[in-house]
C-alpha atoms as a PDB file:
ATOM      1  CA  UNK A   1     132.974  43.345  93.289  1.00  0.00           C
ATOM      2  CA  UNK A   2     134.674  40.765  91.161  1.00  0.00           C
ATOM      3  CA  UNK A   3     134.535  37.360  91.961  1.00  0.00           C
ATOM      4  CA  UNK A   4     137.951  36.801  93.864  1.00  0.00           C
ATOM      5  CA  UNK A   5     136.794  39.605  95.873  1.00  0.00           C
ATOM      6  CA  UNK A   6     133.467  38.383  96.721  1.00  0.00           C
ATOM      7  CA  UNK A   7     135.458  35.305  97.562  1.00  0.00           C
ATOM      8  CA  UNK A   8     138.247  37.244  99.592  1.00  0.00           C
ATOM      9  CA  UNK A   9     135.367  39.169 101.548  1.00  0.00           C
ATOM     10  CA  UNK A  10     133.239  35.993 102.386  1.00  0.00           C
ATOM     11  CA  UNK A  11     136.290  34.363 103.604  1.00  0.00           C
ATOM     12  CA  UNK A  12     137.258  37.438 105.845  1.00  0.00           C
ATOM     13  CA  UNK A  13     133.983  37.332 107.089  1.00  0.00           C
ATOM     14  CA  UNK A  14     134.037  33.582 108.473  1.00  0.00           C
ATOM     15  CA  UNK A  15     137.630  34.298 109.561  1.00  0.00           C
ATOM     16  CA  UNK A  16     136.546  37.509 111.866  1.00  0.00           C
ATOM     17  CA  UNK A  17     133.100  35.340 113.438  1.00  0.00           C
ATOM     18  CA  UNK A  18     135.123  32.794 114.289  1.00  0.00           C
ATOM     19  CA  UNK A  19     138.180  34.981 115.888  1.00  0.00           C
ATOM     20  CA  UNK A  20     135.497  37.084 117.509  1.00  0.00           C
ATOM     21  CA  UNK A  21     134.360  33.691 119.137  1.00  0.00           C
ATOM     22  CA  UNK A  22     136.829  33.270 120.466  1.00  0.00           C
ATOM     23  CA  UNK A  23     139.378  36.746 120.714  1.00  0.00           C
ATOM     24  CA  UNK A  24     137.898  39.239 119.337  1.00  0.00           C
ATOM     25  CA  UNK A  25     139.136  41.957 116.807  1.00  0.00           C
ATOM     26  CA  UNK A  26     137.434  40.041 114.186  1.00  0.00           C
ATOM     27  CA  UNK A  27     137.261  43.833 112.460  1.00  0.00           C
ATOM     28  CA  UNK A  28     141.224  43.686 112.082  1.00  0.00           C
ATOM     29  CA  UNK A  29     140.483  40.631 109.188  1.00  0.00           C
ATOM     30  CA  UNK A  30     137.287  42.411 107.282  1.00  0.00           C
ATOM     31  CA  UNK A  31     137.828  45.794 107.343  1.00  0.00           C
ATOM     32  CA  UNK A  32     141.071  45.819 105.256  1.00  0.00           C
ATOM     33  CA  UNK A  33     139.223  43.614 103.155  1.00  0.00           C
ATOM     34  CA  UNK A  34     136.528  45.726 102.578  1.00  0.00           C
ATOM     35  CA  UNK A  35     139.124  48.732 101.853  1.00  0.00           C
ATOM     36  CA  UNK A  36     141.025  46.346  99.872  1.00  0.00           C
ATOM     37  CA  UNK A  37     137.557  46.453  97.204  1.00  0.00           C
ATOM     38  CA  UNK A  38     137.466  49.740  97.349  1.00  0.00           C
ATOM     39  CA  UNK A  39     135.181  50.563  99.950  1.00  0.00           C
ATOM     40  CA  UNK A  40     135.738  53.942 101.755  1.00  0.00           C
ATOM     41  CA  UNK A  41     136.366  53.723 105.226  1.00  0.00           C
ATOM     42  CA  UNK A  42     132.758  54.775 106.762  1.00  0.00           C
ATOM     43  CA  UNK A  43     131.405  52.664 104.096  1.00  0.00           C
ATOM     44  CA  UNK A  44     133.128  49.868 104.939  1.00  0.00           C
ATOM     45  CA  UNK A  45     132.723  49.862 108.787  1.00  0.00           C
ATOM     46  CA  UNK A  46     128.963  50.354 108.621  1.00  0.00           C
ATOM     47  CA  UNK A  47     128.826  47.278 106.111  1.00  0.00           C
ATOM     48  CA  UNK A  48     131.259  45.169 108.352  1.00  0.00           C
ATOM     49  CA  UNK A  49     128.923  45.854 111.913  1.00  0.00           C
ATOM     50  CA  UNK A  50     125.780  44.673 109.841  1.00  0.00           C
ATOM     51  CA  UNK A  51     127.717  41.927 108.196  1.00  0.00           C
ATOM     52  CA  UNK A  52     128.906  40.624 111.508  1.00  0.00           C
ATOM     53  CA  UNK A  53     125.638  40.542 113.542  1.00  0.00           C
ATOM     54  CA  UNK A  54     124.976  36.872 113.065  1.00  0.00           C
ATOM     55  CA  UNK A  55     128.471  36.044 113.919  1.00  0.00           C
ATOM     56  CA  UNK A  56     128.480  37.471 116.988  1.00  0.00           C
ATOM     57  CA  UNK A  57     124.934  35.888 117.463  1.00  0.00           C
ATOM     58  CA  UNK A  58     126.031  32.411 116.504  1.00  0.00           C
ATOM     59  CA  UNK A  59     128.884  32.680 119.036  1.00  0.00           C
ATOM     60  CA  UNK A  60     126.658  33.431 121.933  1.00  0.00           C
ATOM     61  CA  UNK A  61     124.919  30.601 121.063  1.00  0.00           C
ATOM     62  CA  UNK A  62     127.529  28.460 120.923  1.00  0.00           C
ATOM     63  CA  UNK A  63     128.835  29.499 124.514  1.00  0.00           C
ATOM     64  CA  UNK A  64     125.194  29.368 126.120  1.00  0.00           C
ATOM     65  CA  UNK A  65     126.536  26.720 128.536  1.00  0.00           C
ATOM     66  CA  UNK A  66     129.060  29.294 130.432  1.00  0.00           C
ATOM     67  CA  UNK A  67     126.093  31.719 129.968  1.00  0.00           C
ATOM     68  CA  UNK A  68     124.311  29.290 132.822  1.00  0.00           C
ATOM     69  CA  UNK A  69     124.515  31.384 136.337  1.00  0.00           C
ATOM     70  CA  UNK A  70     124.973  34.937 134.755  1.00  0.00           C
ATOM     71  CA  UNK A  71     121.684  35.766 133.611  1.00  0.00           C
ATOM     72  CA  UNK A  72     121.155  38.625 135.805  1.00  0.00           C
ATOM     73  CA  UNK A  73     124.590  40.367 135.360  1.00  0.00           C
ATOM     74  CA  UNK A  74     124.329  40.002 131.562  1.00  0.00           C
ATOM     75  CA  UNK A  75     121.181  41.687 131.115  1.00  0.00           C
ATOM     76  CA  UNK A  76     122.468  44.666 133.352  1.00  0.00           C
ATOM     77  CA  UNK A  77     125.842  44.924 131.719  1.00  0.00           C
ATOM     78  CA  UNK A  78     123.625  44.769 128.750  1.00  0.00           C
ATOM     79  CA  UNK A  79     121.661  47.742 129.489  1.00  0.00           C
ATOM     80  CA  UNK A  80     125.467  49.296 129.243  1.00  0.00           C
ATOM     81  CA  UNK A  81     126.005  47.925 126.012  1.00  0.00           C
ATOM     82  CA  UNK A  82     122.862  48.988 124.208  1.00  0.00           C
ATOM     83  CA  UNK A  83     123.712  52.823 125.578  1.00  0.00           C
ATOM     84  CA  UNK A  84     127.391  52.539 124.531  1.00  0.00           C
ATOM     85  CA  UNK A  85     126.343  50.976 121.035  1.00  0.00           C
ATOM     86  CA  UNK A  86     123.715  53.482 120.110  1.00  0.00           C
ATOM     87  CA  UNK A  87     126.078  56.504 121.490  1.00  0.00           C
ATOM     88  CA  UNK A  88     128.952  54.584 119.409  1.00  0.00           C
ATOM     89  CA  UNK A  89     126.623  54.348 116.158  1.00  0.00           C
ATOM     90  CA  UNK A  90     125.432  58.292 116.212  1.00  0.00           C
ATOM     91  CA  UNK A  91     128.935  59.052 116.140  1.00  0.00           C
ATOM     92  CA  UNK A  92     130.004  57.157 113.135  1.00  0.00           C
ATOM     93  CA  UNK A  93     126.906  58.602 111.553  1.00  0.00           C
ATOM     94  CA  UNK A  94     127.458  62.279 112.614  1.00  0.00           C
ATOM     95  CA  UNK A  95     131.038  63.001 112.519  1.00  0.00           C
ATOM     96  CA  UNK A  96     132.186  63.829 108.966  1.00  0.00           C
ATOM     97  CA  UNK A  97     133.876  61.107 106.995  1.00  0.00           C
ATOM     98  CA  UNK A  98     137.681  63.312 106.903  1.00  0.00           C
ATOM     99  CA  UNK A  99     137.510  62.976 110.885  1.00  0.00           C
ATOM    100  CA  UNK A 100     136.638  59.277 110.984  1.00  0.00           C
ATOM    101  CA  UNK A 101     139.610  58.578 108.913  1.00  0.00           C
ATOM    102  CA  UNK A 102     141.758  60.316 110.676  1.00  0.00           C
ATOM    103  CA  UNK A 103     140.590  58.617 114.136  1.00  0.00           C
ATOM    104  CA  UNK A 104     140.527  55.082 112.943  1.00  0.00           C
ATOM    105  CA  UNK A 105     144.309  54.768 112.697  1.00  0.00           C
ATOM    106  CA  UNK A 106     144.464  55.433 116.356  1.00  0.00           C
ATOM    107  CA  UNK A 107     141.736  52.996 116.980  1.00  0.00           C
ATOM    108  CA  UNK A 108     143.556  50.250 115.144  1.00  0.00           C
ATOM    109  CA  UNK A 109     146.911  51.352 116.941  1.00  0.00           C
ATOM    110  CA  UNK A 110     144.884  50.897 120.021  1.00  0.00           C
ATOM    111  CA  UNK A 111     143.273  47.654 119.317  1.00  0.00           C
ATOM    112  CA  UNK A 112     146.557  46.151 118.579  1.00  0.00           C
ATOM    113  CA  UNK A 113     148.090  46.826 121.698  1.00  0.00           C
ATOM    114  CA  UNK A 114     145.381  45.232 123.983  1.00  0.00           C
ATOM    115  CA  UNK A 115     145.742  42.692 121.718  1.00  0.00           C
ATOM    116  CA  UNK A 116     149.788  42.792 122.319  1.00  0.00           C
ATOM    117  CA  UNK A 117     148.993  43.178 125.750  1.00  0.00           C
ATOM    118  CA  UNK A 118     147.028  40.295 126.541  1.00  0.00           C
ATOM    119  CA  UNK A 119     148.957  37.854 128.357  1.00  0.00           C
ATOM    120  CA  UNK A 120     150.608  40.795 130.686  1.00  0.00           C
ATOM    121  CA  UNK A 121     146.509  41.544 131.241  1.00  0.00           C
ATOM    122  CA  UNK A 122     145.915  37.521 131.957  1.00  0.00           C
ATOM    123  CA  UNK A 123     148.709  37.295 134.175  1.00  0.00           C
ATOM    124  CA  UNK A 124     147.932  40.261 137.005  1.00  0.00           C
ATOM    125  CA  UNK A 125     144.447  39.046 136.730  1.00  0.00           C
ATOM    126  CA  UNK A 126     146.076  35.352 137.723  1.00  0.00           C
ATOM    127  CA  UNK A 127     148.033  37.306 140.294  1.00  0.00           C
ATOM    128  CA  UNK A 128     145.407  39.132 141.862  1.00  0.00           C
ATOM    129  CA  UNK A 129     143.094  35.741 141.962  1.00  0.00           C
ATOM    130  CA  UNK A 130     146.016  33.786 143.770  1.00  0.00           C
ATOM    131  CA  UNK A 131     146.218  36.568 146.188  1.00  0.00           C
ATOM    132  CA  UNK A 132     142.461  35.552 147.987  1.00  0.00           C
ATOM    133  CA  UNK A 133     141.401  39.169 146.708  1.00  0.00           C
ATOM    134  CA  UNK A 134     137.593  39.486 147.448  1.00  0.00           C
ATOM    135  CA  UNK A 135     135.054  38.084 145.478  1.00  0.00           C
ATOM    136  CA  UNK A 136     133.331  40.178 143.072  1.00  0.00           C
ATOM    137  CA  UNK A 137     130.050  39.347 141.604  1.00  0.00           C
ATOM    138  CA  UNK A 138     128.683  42.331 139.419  1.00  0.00           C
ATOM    139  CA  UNK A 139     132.024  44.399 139.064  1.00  0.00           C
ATOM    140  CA  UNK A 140     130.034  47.244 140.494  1.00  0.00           C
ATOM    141  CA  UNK A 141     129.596  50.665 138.944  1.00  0.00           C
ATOM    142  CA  UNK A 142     133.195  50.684 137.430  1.00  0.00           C
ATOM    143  CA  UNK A 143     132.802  47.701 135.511  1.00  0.00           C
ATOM    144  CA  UNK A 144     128.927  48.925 134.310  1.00  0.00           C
ATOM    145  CA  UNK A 145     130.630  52.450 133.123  1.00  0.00           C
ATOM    146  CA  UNK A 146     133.654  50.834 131.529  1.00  0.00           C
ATOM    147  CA  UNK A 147     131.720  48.276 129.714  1.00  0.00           C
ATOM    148  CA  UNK A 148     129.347  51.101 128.264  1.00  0.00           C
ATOM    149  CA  UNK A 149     132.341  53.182 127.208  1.00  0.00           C
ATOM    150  CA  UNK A 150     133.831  50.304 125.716  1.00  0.00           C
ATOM    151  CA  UNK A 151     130.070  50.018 123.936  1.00  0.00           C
ATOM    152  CA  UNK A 152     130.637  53.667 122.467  1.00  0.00           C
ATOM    153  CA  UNK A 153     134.004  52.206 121.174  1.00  0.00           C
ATOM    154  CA  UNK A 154     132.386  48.916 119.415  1.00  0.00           C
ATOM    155  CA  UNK A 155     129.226  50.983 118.128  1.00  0.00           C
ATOM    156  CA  UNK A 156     131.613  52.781 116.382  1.00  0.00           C
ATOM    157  CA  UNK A 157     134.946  50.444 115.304  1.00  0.00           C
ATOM    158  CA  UNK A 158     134.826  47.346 116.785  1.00  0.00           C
ATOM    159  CA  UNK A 159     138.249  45.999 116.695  1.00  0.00           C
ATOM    160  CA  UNK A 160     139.770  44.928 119.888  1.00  0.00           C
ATOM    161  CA  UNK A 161     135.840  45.780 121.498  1.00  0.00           C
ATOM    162  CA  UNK A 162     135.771  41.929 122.563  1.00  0.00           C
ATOM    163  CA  UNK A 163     139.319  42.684 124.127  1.00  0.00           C
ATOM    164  CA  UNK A 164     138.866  45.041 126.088  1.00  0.00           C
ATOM    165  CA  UNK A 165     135.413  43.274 127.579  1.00  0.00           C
ATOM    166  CA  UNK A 166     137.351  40.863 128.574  1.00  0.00           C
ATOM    167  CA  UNK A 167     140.573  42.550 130.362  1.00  0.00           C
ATOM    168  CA  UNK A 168     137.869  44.763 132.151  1.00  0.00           C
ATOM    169  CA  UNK A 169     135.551  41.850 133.386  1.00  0.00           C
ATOM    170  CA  UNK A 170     139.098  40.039 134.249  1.00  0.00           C
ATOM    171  CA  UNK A 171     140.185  42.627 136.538  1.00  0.00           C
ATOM    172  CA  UNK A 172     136.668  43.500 138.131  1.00  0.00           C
ATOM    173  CA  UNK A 173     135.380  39.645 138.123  1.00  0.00           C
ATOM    174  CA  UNK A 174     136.249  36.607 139.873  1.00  0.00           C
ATOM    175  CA  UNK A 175     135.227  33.951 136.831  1.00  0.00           C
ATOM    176  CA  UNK A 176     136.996  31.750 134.368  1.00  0.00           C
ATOM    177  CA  UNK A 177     137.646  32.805 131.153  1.00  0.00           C
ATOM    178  CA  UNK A 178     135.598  31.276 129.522  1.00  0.00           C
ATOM    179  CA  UNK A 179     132.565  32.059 131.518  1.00  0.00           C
ATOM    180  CA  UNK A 180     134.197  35.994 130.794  1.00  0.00           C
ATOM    181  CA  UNK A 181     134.363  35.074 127.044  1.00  0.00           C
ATOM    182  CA  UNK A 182     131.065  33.915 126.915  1.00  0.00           C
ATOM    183  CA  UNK A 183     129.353  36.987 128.490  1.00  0.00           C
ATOM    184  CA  UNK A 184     131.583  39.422 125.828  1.00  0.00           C
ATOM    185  CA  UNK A 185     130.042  37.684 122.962  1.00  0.00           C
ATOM    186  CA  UNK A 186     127.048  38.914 124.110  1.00  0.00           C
ATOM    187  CA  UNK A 187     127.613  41.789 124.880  1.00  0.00           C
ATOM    188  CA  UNK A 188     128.852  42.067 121.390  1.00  0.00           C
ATOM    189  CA  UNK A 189     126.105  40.906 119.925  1.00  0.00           C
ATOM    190  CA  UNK A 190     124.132  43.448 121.799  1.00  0.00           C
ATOM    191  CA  UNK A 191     126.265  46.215 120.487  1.00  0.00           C
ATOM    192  CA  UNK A 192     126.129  44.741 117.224  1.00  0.00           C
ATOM    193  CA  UNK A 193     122.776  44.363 116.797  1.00  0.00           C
ATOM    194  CA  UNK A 194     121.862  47.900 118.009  1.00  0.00           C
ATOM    195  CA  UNK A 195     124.144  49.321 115.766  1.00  0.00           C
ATOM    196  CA  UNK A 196     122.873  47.516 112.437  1.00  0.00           C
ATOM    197  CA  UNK A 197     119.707  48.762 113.278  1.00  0.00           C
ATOM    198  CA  UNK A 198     120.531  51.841 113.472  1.00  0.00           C
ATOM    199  CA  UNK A 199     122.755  51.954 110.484  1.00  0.00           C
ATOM    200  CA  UNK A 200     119.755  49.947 108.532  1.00  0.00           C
ATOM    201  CA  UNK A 201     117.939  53.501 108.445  1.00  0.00           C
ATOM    202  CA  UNK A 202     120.320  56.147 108.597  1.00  0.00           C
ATOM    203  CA  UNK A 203     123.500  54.728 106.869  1.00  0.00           C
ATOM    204  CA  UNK A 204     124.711  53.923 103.467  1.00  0.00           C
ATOM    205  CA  UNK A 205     126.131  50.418 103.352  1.00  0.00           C
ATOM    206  CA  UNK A 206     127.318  48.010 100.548  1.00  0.00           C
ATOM    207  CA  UNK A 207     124.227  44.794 100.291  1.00  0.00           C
ATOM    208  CA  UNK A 208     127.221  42.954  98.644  1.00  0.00           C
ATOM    209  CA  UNK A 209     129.952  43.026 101.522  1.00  0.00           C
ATOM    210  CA  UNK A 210     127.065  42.922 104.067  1.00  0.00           C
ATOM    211  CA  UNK A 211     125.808  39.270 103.105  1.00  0.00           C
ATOM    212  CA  UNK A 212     128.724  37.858 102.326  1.00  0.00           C
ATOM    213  CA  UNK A 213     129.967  38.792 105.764  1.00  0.00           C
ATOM    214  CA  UNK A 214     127.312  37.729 107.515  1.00  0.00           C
ATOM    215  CA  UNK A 215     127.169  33.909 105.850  1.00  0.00           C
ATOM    216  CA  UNK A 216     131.017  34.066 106.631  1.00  0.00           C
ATOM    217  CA  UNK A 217     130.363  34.964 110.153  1.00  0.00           C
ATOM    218  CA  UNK A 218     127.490  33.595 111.117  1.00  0.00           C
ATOM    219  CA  UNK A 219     129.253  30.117 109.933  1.00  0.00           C
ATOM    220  CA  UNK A 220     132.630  31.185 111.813  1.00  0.00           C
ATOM    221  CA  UNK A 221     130.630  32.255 114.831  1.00  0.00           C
ATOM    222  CA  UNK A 222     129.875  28.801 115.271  1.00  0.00           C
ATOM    223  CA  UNK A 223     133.121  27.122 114.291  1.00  0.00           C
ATOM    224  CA  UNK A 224     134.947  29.585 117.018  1.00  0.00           C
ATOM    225  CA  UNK A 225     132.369  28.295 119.582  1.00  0.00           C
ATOM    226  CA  UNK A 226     133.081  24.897 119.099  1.00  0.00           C
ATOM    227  CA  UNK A 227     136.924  24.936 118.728  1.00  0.00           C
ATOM    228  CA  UNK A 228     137.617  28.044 120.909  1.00  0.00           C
ATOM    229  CA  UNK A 229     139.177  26.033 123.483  1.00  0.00           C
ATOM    230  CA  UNK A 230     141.878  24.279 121.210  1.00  0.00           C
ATOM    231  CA  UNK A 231     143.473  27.661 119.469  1.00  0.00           C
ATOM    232  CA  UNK A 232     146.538  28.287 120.610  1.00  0.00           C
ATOM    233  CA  UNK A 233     145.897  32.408 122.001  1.00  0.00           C
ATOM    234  CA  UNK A 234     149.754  32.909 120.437  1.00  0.00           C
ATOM    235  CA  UNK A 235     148.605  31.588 117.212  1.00  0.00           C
ATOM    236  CA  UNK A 236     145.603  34.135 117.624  1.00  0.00           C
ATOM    237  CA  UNK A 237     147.080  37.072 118.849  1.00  0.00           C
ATOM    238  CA  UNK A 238     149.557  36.858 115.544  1.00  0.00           C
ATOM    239  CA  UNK A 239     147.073  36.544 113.299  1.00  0.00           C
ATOM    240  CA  UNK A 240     145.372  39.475 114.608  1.00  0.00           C
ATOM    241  CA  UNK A 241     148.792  41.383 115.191  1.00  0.00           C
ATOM    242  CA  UNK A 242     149.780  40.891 111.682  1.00  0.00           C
ATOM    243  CA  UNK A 243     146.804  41.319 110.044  1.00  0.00           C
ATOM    244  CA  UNK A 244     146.254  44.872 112.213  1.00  0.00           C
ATOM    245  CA  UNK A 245     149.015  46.272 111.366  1.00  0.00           C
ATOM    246  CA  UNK A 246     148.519  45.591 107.907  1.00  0.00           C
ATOM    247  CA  UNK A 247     145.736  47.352 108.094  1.00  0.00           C
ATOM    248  CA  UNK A 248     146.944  50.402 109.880  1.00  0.00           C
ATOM    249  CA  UNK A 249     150.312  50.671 107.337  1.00  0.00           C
ATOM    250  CA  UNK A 250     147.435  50.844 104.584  1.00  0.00           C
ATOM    251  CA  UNK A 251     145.340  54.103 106.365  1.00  0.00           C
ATOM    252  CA  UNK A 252     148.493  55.611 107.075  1.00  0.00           C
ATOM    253  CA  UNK A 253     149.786  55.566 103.377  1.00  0.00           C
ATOM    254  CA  UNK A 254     146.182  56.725 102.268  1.00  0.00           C
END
């Protein structure tokens, strides 16, 4: 890498920790940056989920007072995430590189309308709340088997993963957001971590991209944390939005 890239890719990197603090689709910022260097697509998303595990660390740390209460449903819906990461992982590994690139334009696509889709999401959840629905602690087995689906999903291109955690623990949970936010990072984290491991042994990855997204994110983890609650989620969602479909104009052209 050159120097302005190294630059570019370190800055990407504290940009996605601290939008996965606090959104998600952190992936959506470095993984067009990684392409942008040249990187080829498997490449680049095995170097972005080891580059990103101390963000997402950093940001459950920095939420660990909404973590108070939930210790026993995160370590179940962890259970879920572990599965869904390692399932997630194996795939990226084992599918050949021609399929991968032809699946990760739909996977952007995807990510980019839950991201779209949001505030619709927030505002049945607010609907259903108001209502006097009944409460629901653990979201039961729905919640457990969508949250380990969504694992398979982040384990193998995490953009939008933190979204949908959170629409799917909004619909099956009765908690504030940010208690909800503070459980997906992690669960992301979990996924994360799982996955690096994985890819430490059995994947080829750039040493490069890897650090210099993990000082980004391990810095923006924390600065997400602490200023999560100020961001405008318009401001956000654009950002994400426009950077996305960036991203998904470039894999369609190539």
């Amino acid at each position: 890498m050159t120097p302005w890239e190294m630059a570019a890719v370190l800055a990407a990197g504290t940009g996605a920790g601290a939008v996965n603090a606090v959104v998600g689709s952190g992936t959506l910022i470095t993984f067009p940056v990684l392409l942008a260097t040249g990187l080829p697509p498997v490449t680049a998303t095995v170097s972005n989920g080891l580059g990103l595990v101390p963000g997402s660390i950093t940001a459950a740390l920095g939420y660990r007072e909404e973590l108070r209460g939930q210790g026993r449903r995160v370590l179940l819906l962890a259970v879920g995430a572990v599965l869904g990461g390692l399932a997630g992982a194996v795939l990226l590994l084992t599918l050949p590189a021609s399929a991968f690139e032809r699946i990760v334009p739909v996977l952007v696509g995807l990510a980019l309308v839950l991201v779209a889709c949001q505030p619709w999401i927030a505002r049945r959840v607010r609907r259903r709340r108001a209502s006097g629905g009944p409460v629901r602690r653990d979201g039961g087995p729905l919640l457990f088997t969508g949250l380990t689906l969504a694992s398979v999903y982040g384990g193998y291109f995490s953009a939008a993963q933190g979204i949908i955690y959170v629409s799917l623990m909004g619909m099956l949970l009765d908690e504030t957001l940010q208690r909800l936010n503070a459980v997906k990072n992690v669960l992301a984290a979990v996924v994360n971590t799982v996955a690096a491991l994985l890819f430490l042994f059995f994947a080829h990855f750039d040493w490069t991209a890897v650090v210099l997204i993990a000082a980004g994110s391990a810095i923006g983890g924390l600065i997400g944390a602490r200023t999560g609650r100020r961001f405008s989620p318009a401001v956000l969602r654009t950002l994400i939005v426009s950077v996305g479909t960036v991203a998904l104009v470039h894999l369609v052209l190539h």
